[in-house]
C-alpha atoms as a PDB file:
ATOM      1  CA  UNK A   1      -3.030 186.452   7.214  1.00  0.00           C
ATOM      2  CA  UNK A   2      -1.587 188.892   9.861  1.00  0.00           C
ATOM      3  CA  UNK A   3       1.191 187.522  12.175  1.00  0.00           C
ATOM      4  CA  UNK A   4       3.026 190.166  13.031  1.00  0.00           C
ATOM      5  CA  UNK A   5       3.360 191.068  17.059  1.00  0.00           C
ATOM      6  CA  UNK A   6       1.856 194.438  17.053  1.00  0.00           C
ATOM      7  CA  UNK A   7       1.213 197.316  19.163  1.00  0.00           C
ATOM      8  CA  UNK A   8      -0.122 196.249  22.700  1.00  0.00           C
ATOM      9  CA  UNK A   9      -3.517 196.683  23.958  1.00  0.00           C
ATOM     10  CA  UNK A  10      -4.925 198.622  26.452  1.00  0.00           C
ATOM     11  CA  UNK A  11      -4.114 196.050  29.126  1.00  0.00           C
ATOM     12  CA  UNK A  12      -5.345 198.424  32.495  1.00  0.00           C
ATOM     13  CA  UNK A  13      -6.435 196.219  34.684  1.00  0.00           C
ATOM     14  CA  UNK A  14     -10.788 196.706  33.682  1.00  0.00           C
ATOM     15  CA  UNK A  15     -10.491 195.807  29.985  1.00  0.00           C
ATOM     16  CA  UNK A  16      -7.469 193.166  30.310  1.00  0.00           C
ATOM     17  CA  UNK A  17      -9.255 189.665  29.772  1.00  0.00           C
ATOM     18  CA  UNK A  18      -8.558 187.361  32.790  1.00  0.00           C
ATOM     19  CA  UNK A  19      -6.044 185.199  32.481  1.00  0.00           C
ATOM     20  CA  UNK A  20      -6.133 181.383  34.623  1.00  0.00           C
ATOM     21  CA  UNK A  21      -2.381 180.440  35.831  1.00  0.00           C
ATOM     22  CA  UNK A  22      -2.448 177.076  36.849  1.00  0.00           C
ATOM     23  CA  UNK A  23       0.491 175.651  37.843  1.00  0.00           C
ATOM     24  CA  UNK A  24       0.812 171.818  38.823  1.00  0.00           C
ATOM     25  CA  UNK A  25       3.265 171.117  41.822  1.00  0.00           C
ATOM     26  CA  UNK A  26       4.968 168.099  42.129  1.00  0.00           C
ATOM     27  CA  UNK A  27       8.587 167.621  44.829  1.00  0.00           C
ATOM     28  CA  UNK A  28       9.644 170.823  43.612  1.00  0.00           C
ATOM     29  CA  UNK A  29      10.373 172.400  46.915  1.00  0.00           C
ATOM     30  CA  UNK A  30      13.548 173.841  45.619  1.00  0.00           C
ATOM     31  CA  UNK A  31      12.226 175.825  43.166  1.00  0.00           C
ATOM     32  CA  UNK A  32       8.842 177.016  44.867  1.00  0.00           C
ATOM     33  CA  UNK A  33       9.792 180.336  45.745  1.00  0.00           C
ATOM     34  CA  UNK A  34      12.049 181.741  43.035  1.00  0.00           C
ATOM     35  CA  UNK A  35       9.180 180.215  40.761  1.00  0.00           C
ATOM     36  CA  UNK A  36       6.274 181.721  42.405  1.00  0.00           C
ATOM     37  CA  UNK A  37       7.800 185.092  43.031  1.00  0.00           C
ATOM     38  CA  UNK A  38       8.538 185.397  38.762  1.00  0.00           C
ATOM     39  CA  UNK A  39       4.487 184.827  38.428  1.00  0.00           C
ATOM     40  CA  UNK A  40       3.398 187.495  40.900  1.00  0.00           C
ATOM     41  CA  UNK A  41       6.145 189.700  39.170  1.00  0.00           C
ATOM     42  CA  UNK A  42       4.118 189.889  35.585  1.00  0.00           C
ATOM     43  CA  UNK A  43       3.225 193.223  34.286  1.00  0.00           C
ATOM     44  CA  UNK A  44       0.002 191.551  32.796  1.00  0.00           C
ATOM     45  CA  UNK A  45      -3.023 193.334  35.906  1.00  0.00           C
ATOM     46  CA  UNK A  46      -5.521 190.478  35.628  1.00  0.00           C
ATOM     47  CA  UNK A  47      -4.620 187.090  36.318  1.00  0.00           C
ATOM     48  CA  UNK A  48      -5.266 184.557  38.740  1.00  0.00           C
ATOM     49  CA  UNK A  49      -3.007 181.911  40.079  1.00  0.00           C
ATOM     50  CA  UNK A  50      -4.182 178.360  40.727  1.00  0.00           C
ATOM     51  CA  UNK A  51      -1.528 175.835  42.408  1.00  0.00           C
ATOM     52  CA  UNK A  52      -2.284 172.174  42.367  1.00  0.00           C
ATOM     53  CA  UNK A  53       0.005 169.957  44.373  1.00  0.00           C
ATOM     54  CA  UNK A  54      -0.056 166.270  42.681  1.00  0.00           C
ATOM     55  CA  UNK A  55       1.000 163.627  45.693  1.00  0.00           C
ATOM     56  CA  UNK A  56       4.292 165.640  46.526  1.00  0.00           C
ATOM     57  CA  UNK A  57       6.413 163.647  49.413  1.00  0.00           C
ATOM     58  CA  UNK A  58       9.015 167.238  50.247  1.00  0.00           C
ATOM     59  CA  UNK A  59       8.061 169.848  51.936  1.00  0.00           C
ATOM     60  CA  UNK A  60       6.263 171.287  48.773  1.00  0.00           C
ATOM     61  CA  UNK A  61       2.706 171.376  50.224  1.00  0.00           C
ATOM     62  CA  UNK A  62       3.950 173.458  53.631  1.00  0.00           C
ATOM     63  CA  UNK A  63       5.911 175.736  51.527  1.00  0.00           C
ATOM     64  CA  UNK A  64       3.084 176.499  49.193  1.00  0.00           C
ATOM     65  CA  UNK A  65       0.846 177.109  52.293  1.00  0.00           C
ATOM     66  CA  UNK A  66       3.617 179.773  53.644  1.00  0.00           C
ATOM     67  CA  UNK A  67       3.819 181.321  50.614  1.00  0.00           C
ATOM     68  CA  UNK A  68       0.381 181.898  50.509  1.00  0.00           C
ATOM     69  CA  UNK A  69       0.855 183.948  53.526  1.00  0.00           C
ATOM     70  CA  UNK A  70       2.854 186.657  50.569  1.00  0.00           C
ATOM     71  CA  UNK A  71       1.036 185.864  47.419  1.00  0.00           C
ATOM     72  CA  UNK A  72      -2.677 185.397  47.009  1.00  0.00           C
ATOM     73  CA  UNK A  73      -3.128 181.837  45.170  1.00  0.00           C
ATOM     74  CA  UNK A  74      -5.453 179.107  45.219  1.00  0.00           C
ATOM     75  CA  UNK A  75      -4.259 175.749  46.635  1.00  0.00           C
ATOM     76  CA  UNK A  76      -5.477 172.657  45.833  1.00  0.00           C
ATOM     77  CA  UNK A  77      -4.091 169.169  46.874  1.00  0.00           C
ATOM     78  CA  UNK A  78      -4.396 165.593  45.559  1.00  0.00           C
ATOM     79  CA  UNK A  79      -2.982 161.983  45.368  1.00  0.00           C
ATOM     80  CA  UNK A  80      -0.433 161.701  42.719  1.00  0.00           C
ATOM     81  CA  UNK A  81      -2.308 161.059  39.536  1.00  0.00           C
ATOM     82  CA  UNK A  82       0.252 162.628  37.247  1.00  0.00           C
ATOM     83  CA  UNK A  83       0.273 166.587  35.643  1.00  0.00           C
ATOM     84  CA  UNK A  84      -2.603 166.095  33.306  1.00  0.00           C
ATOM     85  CA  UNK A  85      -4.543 165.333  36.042  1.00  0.00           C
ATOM     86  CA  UNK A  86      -3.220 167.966  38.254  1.00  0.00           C
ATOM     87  CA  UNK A  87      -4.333 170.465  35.643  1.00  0.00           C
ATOM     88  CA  UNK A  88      -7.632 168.895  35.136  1.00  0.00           C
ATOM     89  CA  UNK A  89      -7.769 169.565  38.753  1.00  0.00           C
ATOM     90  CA  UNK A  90      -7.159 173.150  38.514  1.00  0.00           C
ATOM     91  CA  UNK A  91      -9.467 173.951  35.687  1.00  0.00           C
ATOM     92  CA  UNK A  92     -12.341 173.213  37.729  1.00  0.00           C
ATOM     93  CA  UNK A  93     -11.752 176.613  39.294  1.00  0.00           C
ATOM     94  CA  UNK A  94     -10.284 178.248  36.741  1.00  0.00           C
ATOM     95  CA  UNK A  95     -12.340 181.668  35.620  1.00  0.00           C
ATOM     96  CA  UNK A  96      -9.759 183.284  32.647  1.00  0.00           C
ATOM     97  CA  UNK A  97     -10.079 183.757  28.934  1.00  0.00           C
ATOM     98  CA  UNK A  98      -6.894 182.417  28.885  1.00  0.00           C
ATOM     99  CA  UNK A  99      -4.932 179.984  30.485  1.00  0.00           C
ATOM    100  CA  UNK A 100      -1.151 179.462  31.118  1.00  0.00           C
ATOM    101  CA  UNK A 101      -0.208 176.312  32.501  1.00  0.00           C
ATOM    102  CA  UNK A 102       3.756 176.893  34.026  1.00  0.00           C
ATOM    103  CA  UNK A 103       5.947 174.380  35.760  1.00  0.00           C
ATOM    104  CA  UNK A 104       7.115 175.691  38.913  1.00  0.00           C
ATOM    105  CA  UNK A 105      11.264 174.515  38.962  1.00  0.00           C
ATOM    106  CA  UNK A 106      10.823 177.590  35.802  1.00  0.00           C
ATOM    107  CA  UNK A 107      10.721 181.248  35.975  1.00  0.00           C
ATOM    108  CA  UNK A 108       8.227 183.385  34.291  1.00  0.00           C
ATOM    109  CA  UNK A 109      10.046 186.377  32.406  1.00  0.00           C
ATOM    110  CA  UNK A 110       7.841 189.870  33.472  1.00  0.00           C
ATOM    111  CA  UNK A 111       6.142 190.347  30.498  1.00  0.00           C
ATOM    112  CA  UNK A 112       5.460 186.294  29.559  1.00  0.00           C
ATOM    113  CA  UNK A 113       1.633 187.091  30.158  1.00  0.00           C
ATOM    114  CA  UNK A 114       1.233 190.258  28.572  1.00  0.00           C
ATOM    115  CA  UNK A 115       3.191 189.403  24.805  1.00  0.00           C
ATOM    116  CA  UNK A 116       1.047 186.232  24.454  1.00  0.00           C
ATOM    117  CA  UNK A 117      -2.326 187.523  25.826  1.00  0.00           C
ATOM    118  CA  UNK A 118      -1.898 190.832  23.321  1.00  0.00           C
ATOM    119  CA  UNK A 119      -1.211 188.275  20.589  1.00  0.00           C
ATOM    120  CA  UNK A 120      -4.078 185.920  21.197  1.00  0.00           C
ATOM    121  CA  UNK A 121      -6.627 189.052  21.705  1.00  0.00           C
ATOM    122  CA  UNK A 122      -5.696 190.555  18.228  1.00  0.00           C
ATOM    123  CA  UNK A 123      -5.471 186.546  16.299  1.00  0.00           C
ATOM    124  CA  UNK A 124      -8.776 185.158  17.418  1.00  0.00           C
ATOM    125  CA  UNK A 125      -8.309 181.908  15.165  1.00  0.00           C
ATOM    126  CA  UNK A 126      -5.323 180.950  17.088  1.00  0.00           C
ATOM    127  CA  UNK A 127      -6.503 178.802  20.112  1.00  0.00           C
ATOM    128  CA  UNK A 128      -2.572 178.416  21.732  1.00  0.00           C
ATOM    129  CA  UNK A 129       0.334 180.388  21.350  1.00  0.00           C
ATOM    130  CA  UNK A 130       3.750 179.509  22.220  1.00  0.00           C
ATOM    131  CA  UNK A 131       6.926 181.397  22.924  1.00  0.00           C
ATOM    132  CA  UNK A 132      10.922 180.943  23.619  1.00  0.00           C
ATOM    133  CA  UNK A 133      12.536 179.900  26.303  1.00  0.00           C
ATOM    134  CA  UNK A 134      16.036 180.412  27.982  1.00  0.00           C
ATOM    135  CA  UNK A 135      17.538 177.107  29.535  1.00  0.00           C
ATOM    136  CA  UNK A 136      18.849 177.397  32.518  1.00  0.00           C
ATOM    137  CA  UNK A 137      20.618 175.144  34.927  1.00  0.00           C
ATOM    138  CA  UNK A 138      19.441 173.694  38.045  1.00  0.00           C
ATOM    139  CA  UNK A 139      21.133 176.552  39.745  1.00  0.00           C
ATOM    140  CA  UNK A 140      19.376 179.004  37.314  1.00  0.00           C
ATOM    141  CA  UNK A 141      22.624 179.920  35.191  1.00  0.00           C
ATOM    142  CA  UNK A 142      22.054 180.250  31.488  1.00  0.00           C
ATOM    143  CA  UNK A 143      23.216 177.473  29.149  1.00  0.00           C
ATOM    144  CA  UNK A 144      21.567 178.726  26.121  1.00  0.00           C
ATOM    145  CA  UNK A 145      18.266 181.129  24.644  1.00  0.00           C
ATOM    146  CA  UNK A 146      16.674 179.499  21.802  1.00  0.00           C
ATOM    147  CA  UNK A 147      16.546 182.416  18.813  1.00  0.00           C
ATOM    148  CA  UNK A 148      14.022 183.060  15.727  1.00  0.00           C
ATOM    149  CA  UNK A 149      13.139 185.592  13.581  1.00  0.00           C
ATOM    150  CA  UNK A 150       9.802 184.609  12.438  1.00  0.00           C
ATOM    151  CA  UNK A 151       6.210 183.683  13.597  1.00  0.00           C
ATOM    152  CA  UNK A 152       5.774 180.373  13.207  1.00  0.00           C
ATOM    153  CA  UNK A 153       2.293 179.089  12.455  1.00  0.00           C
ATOM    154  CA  UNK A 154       0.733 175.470  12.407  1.00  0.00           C
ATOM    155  CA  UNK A 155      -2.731 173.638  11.480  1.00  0.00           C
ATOM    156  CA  UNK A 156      -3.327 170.114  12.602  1.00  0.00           C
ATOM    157  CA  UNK A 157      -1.502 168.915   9.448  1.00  0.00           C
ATOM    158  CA  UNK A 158       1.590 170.269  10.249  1.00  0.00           C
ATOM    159  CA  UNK A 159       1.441 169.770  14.263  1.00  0.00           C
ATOM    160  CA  UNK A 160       1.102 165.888  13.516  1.00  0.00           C
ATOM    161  CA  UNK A 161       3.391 165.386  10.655  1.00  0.00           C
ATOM    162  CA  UNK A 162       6.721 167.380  12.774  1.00  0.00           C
ATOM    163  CA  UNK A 163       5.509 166.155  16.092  1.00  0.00           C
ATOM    164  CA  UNK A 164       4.980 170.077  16.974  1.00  0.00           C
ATOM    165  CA  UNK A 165       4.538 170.196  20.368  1.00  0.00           C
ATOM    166  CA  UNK A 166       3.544 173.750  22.152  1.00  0.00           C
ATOM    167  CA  UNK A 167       6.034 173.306  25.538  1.00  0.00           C
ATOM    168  CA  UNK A 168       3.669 173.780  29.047  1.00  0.00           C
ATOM    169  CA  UNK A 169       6.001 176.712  30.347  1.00  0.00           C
ATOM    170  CA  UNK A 170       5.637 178.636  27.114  1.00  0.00           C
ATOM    171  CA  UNK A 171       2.321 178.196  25.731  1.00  0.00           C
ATOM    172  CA  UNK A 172      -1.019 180.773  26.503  1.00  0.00           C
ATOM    173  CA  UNK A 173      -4.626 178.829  25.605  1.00  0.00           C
ATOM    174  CA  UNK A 174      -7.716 180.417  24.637  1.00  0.00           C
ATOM    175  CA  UNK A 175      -9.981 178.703  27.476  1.00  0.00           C
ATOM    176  CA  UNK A 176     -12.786 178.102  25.211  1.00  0.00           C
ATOM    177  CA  UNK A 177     -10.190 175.892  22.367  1.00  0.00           C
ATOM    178  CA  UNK A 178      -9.650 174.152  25.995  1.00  0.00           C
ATOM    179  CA  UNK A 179     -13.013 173.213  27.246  1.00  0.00           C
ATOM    180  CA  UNK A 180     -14.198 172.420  23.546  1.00  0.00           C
ATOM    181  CA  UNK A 181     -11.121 169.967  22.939  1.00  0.00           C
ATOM    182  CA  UNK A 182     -12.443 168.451  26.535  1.00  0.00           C
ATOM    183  CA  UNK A 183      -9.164 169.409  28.518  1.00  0.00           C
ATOM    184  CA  UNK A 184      -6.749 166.774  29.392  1.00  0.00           C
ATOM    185  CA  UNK A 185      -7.102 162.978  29.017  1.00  0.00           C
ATOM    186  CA  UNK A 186      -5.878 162.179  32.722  1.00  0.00           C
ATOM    187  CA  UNK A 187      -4.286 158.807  31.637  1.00  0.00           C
ATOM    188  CA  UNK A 188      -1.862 160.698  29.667  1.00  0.00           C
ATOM    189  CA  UNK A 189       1.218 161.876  32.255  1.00  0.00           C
ATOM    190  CA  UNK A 190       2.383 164.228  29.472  1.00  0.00           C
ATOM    191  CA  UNK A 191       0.393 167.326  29.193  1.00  0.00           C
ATOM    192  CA  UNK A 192       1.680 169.239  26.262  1.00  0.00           C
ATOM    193  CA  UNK A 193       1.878 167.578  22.602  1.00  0.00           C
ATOM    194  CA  UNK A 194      -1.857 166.381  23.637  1.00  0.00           C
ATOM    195  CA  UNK A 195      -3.065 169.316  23.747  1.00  0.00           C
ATOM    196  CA  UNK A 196      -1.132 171.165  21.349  1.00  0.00           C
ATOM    197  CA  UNK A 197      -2.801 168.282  19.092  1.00  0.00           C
ATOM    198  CA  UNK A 198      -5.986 168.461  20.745  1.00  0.00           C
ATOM    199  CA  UNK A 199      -6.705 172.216  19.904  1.00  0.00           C
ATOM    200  CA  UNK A 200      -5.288 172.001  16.328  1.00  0.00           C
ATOM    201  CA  UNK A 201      -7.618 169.428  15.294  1.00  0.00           C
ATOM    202  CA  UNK A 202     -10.297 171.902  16.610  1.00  0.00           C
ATOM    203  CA  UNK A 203      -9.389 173.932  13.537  1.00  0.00           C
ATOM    204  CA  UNK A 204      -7.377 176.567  15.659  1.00  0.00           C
ATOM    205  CA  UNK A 205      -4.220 177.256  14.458  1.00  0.00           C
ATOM    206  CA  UNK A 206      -1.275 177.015  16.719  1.00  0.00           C
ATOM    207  CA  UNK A 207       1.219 180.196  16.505  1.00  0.00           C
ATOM    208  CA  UNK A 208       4.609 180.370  17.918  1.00  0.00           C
ATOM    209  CA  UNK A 209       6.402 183.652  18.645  1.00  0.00           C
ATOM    210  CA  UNK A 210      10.103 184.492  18.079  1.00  0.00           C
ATOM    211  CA  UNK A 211      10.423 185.685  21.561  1.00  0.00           C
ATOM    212  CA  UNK A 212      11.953 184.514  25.010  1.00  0.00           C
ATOM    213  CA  UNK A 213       9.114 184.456  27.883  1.00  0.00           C
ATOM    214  CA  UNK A 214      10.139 181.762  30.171  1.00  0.00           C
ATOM    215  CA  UNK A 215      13.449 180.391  32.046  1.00  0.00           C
ATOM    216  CA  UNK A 216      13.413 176.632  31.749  1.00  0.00           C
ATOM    217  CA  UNK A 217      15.430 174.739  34.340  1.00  0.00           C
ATOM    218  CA  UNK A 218      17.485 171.643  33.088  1.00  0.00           C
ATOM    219  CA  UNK A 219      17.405 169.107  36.089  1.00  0.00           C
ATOM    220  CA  UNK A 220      17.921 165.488  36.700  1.00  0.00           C
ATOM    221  CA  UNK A 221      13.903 165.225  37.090  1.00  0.00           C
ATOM    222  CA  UNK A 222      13.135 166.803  33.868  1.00  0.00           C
ATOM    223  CA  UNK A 223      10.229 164.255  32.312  1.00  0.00           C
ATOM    224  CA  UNK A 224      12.236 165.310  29.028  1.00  0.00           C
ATOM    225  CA  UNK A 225      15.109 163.348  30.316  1.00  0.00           C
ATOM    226  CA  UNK A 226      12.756 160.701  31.145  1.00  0.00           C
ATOM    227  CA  UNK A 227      12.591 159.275  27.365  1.00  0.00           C
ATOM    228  CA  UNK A 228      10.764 156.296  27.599  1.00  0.00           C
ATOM    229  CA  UNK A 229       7.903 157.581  29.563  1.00  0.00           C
ATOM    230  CA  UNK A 230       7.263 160.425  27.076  1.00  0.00           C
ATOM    231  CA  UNK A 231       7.885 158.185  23.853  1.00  0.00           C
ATOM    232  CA  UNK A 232       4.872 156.292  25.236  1.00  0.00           C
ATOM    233  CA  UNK A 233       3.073 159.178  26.431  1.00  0.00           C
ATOM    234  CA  UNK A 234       3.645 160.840  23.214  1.00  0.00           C
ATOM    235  CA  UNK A 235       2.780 157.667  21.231  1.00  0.00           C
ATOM    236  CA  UNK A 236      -0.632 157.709  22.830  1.00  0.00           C
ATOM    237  CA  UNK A 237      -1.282 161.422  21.982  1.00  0.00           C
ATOM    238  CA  UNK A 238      -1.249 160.211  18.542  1.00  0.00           C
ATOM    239  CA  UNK A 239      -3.062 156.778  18.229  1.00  0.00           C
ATOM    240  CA  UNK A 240      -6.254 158.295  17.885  1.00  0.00           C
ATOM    241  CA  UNK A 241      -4.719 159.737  14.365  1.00  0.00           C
ATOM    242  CA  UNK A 242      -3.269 156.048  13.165  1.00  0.00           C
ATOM    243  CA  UNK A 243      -5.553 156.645  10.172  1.00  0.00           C
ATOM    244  CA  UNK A 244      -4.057 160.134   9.204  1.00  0.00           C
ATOM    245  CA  UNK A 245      -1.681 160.241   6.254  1.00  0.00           C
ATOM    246  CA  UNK A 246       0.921 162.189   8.758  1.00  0.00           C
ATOM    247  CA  UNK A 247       0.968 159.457  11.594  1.00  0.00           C
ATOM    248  CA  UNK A 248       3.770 157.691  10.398  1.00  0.00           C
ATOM    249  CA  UNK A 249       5.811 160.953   9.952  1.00  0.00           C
ATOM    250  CA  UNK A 250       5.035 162.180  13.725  1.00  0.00           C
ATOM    251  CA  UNK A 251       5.467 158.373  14.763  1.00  0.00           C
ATOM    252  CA  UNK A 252       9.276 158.894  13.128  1.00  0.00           C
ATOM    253  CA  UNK A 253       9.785 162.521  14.758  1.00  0.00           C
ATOM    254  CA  UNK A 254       8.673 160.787  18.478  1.00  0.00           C
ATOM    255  CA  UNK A 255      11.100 157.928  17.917  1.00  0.00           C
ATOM    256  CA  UNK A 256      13.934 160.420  16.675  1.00  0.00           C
ATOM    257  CA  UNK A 257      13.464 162.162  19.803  1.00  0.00           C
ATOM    258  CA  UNK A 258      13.388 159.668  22.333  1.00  0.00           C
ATOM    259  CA  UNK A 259      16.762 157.748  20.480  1.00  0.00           C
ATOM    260  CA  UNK A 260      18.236 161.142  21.343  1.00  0.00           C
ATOM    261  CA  UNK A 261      18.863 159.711  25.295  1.00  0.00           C
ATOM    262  CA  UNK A 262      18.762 155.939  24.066  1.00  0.00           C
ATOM    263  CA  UNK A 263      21.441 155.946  22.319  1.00  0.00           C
ATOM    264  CA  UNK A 264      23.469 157.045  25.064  1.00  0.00           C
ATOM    265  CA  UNK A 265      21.921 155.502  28.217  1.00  0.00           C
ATOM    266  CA  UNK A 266      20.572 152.332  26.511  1.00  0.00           C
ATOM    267  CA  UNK A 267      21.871 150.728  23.346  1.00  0.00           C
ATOM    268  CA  UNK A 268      19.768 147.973  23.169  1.00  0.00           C
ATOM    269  CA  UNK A 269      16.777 149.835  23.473  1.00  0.00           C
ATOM    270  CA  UNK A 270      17.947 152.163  20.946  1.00  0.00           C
ATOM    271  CA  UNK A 271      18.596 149.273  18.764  1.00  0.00           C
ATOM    272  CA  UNK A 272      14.947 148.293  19.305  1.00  0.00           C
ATOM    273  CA  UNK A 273      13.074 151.677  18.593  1.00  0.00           C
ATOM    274  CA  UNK A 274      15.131 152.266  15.168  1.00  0.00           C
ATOM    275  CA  UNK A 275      14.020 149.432  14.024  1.00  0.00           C
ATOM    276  CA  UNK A 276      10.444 149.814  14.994  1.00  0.00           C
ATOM    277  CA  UNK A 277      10.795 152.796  12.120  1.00  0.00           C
ATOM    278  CA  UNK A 278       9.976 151.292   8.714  1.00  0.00           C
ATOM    279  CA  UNK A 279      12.774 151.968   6.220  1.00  0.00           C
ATOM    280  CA  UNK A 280      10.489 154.255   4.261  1.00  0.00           C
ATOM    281  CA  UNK A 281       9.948 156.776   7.003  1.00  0.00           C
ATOM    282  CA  UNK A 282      13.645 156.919   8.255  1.00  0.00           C
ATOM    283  CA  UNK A 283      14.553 160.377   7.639  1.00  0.00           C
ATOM    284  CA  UNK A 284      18.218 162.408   8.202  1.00  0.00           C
ATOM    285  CA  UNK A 285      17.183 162.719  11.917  1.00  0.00           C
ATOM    286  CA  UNK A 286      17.294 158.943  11.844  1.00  0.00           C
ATOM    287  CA  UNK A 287      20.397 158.311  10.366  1.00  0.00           C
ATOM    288  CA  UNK A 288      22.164 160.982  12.519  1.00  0.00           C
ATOM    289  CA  UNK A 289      20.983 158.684  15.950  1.00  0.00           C
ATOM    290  CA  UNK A 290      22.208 155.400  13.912  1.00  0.00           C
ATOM    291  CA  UNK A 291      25.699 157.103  13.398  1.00  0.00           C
ATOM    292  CA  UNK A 292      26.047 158.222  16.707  1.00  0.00           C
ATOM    293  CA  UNK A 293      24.546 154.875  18.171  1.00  0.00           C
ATOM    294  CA  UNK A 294      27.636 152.948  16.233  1.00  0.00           C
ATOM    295  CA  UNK A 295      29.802 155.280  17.135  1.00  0.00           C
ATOM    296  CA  UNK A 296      29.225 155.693  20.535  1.00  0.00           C
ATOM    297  CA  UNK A 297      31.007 153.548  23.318  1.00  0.00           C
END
């Protein structure tokens, strides 16, 4: 199987496949203009940008509407009902191949589209392809740039079983893997270990490239930091694959992440979710949080 990042293709603007940007907004007033600026800056000539503001109570919907005054997007608007349903939103006009689904407190590097749309045009049985990212602070200076060597490639067994989630700000979707894995499930308010999980199961595989293509802003409002509303978001992604051999494993990985903040900000809770892990599935992960939980004051 080929996964090596080859030569680009042609990408002039008549032959380069359409790609879908949709981008949900929520309070991020901030970060609206350094954010949209890195999109229009690709060097990818076909895309289109759809913005979806989810309930925001800043100034986020007048700045979008004056910065669509300098950059041509679509703007959409609607109660908060979370990101997946933001994106669902957005979809409905979406017209790419391709879609790219960026959080807007993040910055785009130039050639984010064009690396993963060459990739996905030349590995049609990859239906998502994610990327590196360079954290940054909420003031945009660089704390660290994650670093590989290697392609990384996953089927549904191995997604499940490590918990391998795609991240929104990295990952490029073949539209079709989208609209056949039936887009978002709205009630989830955690958009991108569904459908990391969702396309998988398709039978796509899931590829990850060893380069950087996004800035990713470390903030108080991160839903990252926010443990125990992904643990159950995450949880949910996965009941509907209790009966699969690698539940319990990706069960483990979810809880290992979320005791990463608990046991720090809330040792009884942390207390609580190791031992919702039966003994049998603790793994080194595990007993790394339970040292640092009894050693932590």
């Amino acid at each position: 199987m080929n996964t090596e990042v080859t030569d680009p293709l042609d990408c002039s603007s008549k032959q380069a496949p359409l790609v879908s940007i949709v981008a949900p907004c929520y309070n991020a007033e901030k970060y609206l203009e350094e954010a949209i600026a890195s999109i229009f800056a690709q060097d990818y000539p076909n895309f289109e940008v759809i913005i979806v503001d989810d309930g925001s109570s800043d100034n986020s919907i007048a700045m979008l509407r004056q910065l669509q005054q300098t950059h041509d997007f679509q703007l959409y608007t609607q109660a908060n009902q979370g990101v997946s349903a933001a994106l669902n939103h957005g979809l409905r006009y979406a017209k790419g191949d391709y879609v790219s689904t960026p959080d807007l407190d993040d910055i785009m590097l130039p050639q984010s589209v064009r690396i993963r749309v060459d990739y996905l045009e030349q590995h049609p049985q990859v239906g998502c392809v994610g990327a590196l990212i360079i954290y940054m602070d909420s003031d945009g200076n660089t704390i660290k740039q994650q670093q590989r060597d290697e392609i990384r490639t996953y089927d549904f067994d191995k997604v499940l079983s490590g918990a391998v989630v795609i991240g929104a700000p990295v990952a490029l979707y073949r539209m079709s893997a989208m609209r056949s894995a039936g887009f978002y499930a709205p009630s989830l308010r955690v958009q991108d270990f569904q459908m990391t999980l969702r396309i998988a199961r398709l039978g796509y595989e899931v590829h990850e490239l060893p380069v950087c293509v996004t800035r990713y802003r470390r903030h108080p409002n991160n839903l990252s930091r926010k443990y125990k509303v992904l643990l159950q978001a995450d949880l949910e992604a996965i009941a509907p694959y209790l009966g699969h051999p690698a539940y319990q494993s990706a069960r483990t990985q979810l809880v290992n992440k979320a005791l990463k903040y608990a046991v720090v900000e809330d040792k009884k809770e942390a207390w609580k979710l190791l031992r919702s892990i039966p003994w049998r599935h603790l793994n080194r992960t595990s007993f790394r949080r339970l040292k640092r939980l009894m050693l932590h004051r």
